[in-house]
Protein backbone atom coordinates (compact mmCIF):
# COMPACT_ATOMS: atom_id res chain seq x y z
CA UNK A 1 57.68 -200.91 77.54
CA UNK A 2 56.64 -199.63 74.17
CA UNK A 3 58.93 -202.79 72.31
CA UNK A 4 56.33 -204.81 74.87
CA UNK A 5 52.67 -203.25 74.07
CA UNK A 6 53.72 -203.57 70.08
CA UNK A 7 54.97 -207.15 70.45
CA UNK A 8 51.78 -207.71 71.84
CA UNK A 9 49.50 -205.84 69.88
CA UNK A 10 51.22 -206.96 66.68
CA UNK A 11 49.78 -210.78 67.75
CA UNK A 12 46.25 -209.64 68.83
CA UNK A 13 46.08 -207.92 65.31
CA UNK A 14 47.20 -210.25 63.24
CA UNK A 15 45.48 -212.75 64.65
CA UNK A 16 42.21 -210.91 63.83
CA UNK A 17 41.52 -212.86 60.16
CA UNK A 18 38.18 -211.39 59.31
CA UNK A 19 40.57 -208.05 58.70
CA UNK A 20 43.58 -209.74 57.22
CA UNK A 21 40.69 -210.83 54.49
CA UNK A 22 39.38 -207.01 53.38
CA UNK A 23 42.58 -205.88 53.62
CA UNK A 24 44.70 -208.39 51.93
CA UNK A 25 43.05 -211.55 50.52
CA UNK A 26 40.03 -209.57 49.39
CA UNK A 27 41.70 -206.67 47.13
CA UNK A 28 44.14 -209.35 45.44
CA UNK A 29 40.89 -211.68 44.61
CA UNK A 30 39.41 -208.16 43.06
CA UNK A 31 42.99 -207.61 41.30
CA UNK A 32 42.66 -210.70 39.62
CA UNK A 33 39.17 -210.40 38.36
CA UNK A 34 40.30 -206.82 37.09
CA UNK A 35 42.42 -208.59 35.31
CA UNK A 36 40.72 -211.27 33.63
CA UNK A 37 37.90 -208.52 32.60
CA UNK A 38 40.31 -205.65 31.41
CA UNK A 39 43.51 -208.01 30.26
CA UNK A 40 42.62 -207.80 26.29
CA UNK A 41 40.55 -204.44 26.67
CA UNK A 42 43.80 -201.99 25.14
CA UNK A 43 43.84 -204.85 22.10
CA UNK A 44 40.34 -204.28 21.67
CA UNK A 45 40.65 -200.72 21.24
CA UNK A 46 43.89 -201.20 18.65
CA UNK A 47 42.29 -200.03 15.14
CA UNK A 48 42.31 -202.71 12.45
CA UNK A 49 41.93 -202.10 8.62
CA UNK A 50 38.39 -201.44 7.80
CA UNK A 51 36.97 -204.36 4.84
CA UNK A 52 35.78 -202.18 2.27
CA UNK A 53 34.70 -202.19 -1.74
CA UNK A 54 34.26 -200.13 -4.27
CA UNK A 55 31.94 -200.39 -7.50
CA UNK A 56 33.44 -197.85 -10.26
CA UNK A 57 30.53 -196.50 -12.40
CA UNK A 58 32.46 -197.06 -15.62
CA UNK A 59 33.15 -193.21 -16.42
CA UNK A 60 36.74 -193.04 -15.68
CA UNK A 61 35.90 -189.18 -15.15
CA UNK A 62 34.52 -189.86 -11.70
CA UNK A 63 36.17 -193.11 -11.12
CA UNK A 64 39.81 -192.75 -11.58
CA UNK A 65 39.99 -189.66 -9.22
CA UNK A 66 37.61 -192.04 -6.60
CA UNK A 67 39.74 -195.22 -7.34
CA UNK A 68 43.50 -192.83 -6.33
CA UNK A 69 41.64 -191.65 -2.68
CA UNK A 70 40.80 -194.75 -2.12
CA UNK A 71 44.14 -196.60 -3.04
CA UNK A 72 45.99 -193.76 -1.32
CA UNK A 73 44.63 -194.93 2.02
CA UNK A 74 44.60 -198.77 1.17
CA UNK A 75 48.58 -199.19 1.70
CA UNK A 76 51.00 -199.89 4.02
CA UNK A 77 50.55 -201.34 7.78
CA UNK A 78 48.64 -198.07 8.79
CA UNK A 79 46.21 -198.45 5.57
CA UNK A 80 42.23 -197.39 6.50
CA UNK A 81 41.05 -200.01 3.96
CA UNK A 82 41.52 -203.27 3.30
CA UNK A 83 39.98 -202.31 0.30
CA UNK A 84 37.90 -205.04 -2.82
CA UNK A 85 36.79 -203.79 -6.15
CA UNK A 86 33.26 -205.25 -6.97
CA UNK A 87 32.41 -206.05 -10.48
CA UNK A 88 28.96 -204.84 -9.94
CA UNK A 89 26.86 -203.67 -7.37
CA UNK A 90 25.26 -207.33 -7.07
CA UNK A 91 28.50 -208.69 -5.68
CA UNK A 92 28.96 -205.85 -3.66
CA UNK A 93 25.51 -206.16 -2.05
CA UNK A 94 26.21 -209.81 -1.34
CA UNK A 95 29.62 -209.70 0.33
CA UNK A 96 27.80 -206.70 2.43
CA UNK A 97 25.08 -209.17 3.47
CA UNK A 98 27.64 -212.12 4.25
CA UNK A 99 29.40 -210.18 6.64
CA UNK A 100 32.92 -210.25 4.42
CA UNK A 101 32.72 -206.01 4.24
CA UNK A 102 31.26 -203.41 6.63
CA UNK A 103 29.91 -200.84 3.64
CA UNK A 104 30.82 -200.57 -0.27
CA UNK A 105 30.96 -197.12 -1.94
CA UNK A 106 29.44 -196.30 -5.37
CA UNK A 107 31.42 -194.19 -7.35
CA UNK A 108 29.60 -191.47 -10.07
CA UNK A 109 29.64 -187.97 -9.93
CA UNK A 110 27.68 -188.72 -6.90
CA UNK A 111 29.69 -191.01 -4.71
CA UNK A 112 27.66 -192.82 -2.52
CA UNK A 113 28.07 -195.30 0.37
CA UNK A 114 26.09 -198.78 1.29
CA UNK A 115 26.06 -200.19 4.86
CA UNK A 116 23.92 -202.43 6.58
CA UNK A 117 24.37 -201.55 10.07
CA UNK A 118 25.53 -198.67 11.76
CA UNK A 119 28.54 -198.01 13.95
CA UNK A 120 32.72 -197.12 13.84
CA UNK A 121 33.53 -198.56 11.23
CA UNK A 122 30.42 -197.45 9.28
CA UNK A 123 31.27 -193.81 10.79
CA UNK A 124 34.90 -193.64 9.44
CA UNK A 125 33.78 -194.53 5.47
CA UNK A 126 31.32 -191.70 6.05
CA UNK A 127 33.69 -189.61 7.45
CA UNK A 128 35.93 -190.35 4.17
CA UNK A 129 33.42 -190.12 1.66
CA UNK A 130 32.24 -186.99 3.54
CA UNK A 131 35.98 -185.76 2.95
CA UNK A 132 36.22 -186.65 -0.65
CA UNK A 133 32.98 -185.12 -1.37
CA UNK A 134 33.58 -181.81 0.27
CA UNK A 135 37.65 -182.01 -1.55
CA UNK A 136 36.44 -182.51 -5.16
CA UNK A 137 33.53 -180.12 -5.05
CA UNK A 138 36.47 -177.62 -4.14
CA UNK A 139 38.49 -178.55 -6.59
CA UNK A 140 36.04 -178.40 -9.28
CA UNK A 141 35.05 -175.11 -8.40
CA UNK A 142 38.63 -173.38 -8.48
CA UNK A 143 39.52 -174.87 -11.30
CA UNK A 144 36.19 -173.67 -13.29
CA UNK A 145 36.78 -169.97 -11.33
CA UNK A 146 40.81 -170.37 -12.23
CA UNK A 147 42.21 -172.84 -14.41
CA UNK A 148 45.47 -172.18 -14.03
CA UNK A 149 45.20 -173.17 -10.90
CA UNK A 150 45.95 -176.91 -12.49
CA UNK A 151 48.76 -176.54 -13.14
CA UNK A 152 50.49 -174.68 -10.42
CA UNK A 153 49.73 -177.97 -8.00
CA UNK A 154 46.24 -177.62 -7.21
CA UNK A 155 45.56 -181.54 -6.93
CA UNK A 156 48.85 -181.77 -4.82
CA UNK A 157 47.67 -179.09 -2.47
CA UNK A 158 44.79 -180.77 -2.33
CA UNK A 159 46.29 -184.01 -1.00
CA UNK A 160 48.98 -183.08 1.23
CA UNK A 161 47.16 -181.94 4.25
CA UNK A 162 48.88 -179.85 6.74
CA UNK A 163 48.14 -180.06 10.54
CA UNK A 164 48.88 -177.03 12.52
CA UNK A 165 48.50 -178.73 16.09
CA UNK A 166 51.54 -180.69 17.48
CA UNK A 167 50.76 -183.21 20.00
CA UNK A 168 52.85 -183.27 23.02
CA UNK A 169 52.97 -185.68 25.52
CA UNK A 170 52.71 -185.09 29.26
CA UNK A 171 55.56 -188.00 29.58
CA UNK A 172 58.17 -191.11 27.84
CA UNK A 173 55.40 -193.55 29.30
CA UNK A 174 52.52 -194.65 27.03
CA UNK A 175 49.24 -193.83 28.47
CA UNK A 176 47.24 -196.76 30.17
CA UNK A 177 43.84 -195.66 30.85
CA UNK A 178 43.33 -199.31 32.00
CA UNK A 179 45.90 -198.75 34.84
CA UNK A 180 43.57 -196.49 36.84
CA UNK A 181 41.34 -199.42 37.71
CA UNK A 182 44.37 -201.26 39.57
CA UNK A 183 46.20 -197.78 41.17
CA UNK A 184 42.37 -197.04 42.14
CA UNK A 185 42.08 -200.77 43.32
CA UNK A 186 45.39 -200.18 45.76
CA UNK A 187 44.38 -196.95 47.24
CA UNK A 188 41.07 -198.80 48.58
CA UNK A 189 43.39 -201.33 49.80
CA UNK A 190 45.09 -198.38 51.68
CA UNK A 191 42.06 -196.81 52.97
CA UNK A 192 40.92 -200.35 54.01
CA UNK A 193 43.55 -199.93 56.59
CA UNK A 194 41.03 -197.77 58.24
CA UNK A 195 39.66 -200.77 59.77
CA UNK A 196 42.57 -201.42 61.80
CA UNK A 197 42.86 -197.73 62.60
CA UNK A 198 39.40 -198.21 63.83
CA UNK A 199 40.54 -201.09 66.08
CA UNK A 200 42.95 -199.04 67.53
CA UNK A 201 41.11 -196.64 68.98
CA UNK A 202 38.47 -198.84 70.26
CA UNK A 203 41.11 -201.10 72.09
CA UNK A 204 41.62 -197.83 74.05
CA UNK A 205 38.20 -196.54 75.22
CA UNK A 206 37.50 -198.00 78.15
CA UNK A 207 33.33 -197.59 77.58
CA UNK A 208 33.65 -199.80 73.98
CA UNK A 209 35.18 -202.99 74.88
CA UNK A 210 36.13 -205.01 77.99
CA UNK A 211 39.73 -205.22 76.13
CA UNK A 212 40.20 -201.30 76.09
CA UNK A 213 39.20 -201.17 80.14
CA UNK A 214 41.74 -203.52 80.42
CA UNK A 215 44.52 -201.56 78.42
CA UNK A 216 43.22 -198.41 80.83
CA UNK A 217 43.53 -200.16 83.58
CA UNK A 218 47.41 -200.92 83.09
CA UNK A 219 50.46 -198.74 83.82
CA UNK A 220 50.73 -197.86 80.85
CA UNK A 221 50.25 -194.17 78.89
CA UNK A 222 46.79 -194.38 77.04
CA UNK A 223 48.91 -192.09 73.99
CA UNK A 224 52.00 -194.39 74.45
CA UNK A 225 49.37 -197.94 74.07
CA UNK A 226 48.22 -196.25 71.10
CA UNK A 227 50.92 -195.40 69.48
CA UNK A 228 52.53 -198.46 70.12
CA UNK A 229 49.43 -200.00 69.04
CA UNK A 230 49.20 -197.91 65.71
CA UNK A 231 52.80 -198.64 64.83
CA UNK A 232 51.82 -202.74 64.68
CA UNK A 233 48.98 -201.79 62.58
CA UNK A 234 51.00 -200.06 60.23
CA UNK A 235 53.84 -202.89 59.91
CA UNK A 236 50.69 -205.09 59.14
CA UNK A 237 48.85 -202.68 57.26
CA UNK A 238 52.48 -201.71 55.23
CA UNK A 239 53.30 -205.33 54.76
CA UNK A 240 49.95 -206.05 53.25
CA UNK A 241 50.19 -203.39 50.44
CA UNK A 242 53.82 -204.81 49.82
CA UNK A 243 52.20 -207.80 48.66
CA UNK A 244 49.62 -206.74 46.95
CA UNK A 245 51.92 -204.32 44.72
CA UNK A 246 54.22 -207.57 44.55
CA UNK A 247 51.42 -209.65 42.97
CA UNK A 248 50.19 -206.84 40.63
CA UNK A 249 53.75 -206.47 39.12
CA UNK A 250 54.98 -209.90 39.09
CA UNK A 251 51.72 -211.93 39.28
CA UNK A 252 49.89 -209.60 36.77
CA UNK A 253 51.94 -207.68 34.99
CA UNK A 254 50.98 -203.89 36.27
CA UNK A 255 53.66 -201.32 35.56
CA UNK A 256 54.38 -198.64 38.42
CA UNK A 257 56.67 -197.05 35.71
CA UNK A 258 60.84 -196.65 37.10
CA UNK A 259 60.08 -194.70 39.93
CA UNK A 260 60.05 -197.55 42.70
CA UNK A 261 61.07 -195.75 45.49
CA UNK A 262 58.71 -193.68 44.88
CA UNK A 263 56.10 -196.10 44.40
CA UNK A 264 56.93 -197.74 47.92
CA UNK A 265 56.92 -194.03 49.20
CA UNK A 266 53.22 -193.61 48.17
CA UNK A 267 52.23 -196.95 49.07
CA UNK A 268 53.53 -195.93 52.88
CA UNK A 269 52.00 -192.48 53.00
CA UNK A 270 48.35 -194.28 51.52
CA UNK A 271 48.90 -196.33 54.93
CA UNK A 272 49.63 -194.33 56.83
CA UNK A 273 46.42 -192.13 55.98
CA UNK A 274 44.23 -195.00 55.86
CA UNK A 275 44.89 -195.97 59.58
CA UNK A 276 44.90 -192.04 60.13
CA UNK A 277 41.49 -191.69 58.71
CA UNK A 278 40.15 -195.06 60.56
CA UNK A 279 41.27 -193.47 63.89
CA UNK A 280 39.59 -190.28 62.99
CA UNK A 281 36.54 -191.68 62.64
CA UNK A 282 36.64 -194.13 65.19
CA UNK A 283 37.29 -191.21 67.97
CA UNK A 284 34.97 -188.86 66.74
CA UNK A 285 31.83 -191.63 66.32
CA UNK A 286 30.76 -192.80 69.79
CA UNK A 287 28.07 -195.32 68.59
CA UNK A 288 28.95 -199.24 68.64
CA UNK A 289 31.30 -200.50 66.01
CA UNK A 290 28.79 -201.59 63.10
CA UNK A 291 27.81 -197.67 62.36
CA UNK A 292 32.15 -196.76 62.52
CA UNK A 293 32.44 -199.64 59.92
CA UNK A 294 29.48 -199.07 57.96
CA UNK A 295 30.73 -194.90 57.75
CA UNK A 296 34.13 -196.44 56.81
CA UNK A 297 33.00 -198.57 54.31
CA UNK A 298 30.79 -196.14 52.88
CA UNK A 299 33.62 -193.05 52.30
CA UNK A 300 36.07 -195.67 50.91
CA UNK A 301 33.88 -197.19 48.04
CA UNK A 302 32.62 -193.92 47.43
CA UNK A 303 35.63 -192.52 47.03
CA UNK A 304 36.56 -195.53 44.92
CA UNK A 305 33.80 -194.88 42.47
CA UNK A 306 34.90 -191.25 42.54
CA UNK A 307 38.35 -191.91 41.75
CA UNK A 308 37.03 -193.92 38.43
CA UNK A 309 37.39 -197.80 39.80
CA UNK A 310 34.20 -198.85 38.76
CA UNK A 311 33.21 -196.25 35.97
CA UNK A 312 36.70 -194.77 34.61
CA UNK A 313 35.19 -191.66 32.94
CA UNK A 314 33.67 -190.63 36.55
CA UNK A 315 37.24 -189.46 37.65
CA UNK A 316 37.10 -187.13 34.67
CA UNK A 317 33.62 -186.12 35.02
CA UNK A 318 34.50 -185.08 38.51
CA UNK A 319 37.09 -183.29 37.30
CA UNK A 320 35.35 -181.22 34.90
CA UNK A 321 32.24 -180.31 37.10
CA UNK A 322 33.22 -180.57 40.47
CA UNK A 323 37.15 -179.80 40.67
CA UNK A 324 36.77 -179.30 44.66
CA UNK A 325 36.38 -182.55 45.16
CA UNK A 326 39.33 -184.38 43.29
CA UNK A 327 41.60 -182.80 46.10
CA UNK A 328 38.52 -183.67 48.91
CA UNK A 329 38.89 -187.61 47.98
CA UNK A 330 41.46 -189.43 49.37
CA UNK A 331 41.25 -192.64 47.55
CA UNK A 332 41.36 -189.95 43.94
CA UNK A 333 44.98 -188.43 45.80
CA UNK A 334 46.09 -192.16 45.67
CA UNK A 335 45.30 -193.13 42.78
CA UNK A 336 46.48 -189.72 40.93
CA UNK A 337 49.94 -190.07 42.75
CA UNK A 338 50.53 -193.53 41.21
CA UNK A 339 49.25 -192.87 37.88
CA UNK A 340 51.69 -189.08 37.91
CA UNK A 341 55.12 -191.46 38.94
CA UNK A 342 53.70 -193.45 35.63
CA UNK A 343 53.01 -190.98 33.23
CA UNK A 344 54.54 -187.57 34.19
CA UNK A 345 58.23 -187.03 33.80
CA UNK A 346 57.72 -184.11 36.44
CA UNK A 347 57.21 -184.79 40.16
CA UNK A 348 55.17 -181.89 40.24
CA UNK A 349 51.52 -183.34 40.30
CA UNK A 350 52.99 -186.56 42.51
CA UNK A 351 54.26 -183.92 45.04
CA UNK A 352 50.52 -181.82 44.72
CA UNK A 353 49.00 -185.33 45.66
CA UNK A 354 51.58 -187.07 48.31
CA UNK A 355 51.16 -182.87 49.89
CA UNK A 356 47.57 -183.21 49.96
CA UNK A 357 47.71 -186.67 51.13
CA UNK A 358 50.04 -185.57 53.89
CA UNK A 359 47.76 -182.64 55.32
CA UNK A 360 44.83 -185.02 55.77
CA UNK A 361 47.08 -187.38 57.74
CA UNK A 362 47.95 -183.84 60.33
CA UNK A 363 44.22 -183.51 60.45
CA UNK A 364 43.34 -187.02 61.19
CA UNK A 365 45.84 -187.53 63.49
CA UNK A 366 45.61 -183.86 65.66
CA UNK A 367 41.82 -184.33 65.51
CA UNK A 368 42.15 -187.91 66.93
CA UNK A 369 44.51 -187.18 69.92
CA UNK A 370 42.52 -184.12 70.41
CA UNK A 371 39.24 -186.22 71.05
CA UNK A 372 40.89 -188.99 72.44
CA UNK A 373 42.80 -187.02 75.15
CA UNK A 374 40.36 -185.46 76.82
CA UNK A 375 38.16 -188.30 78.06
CA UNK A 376 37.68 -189.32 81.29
CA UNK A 377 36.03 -192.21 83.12
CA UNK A 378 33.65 -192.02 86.35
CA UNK A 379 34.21 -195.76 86.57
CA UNK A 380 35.72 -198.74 84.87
């Protein structure tokens, strides 16, 4: 009987293709825009050599201790400059207003810096003249308080910087920031799922659709229709995510990072709490089915946003003010799980999400048979 009831319910389901849209055709249409926006955003943010000049003041007192900074950062593929000498400051001021440099300094004993128009570029030479400034006025100074300080490698010291803080990485895997817009863009596609978890329990209240007095009216278990009903939701629901994760990896070139086991793992538990959720709300709501879908559709692009698919710094902002909520969101869990089998060499903060995950699914699912069970019908 229940091989029956999910033969069947697996063709009334998938013949439903208003749902096969928003939950399959609809988030691999929004993967590929993603992808046309954000596909040359990391080689945006790649820093290139800044165009620079330099017009010496013709004392070789100030200039020749300028001209060394500035060559000392001009070399080599990780080189700040891409640094010009001007012959005078007319040149200088003309390449500036073509466009061919961002800024020009003027070396003196007062070294100063031209720029037409603010912004990062501009902020880095004013950073380094900044630097320079701040480095010879203490130089001059200890060497007019102690002179021997000269020649004991004062101007070495000077130029070998030492940093104290070693960066450490969280994992081997570069970080992506640009990732979190797709993992974010699956875990909607999971919690889309809701919809069918929705249809579920509506196909089994006899007082919501002629189909469901139907179902009630058969020999059959009302738990034992709905499970067998929730399990063809889930094959559809399961098989949909399979393709989407299929497109983003071999259509679009999204890495899950090694862990693909894993990764199919959390794509089956985001299912499985997206049709959880869906039935949750669909038992507990007993209005008509626009306000169940407009209440499901409202948590799931909230909890998008949340999770940082539309604004990426929101997930962080969340985190900072309102921790609580990062573990209330289900769509953040999702999202959080795929980007941790990414970046993290540990499991632990995959197994703090997939465990959070999993207690919202015991929720959803006792409250749902709880509410479902215990009505009754005067009359069908």
């Amino acid at each position: 009987m229940f091989a029956h009831v999910f033969r069947y319910r697996f063709k009334c389901l998938i013949r439903d293709k208003q749902l096969v849209f928003w939950t399959l055709l609809f988030p691999i249409l929004l993967a590929t825009f993603f992808y046309l926006a954000f596909m040359n955003l990391n080689d945006d943010e790649t820093f290139h050599p800044i165009d620079a000049a330099v017009v010496v003041s013709g004392h070789n007192q100030y200039d020749a201790p300028f001209k060394s900074a500035l060559n000392s950062v001009s070399k080599g593929k990780k080189r700040l400059f891409n640094m010009k000498a001007a012959s005078n400051q007319e040149e200088a001021a003309e390449w500036l207003k073509q466009g061919k440099i961002d800024g020009y300094y003027t070396s003196g004993k007062t070294i100063k810096l031209t720029v037409k128009e603010s912004g990062f570029n501009q902020s880095i030479m004013t950073t380094f003249a900044d630097q320079y400034r701040s480095s010879n006025s203490a130089v001059m100074q200890i060497a007019s308080d102690h002179p021997e300080a000269l020649q004991n490698g004062l101007l070495n010291d000077v130029g070998n910087r030492q940093n104290y803080v070693k960066e450490i990485s969280g994992g081997s895997a570069e970080p992506n920031n640009i990732l979190n817009y797709f993992y974010s863009l699956i875990a909607m596609a999971c919690l889309y799922g809701s919809f069918w978890g929705m249809k579920e329990v509506s196909d089994i209240q006899a007082n919501i659709t002629d189909r469901a007095a139907r179902v009630n009216m058969a020999p059959v278990h009302k738990l034992k229709a709905f499970i067998a009903g929730s399990s063809a939701a889930l094959v559809i629901l399961y098989t949909e995510i399979l393709i989407l994760l299929t497109y983003l990896r071999l259509g679009l070139n999204i890495s899950f990072g090694p862990r693909t086991g894993y990764v199919l793992l959390t794509a089956l538990v985001g299912s499985v709490l997206g049709l959880s959720f869906g039935a949750f709300i669909s038992a507990l709501i007993k209005k008509g089915g626009g306000l169940k879908v407009a209440i499901l559709m409202v948590v799931t692009m909230v909890g998008s946003f949340l999770s940082g698919m539309m604004f990426l710094d929101m997930k962080y902002i969340i985190a900072e003010y309102l921790p609580p909520l990062v573990w209330l969101n289900p769509v953040n869990l999702l999202t959080d799980a795929f980007y941790a089998l990414y970046y993290y060499d540990s499991l632990n903060r995959y197994a703090l999400n997939v465990g959070a995950m999993l207690l919202f699914i015991v929720l959803f699912s006792a409250a749902t048979y709880l509410i479902v069970r215990r009505r009754k019908y005067a009359s069908l």
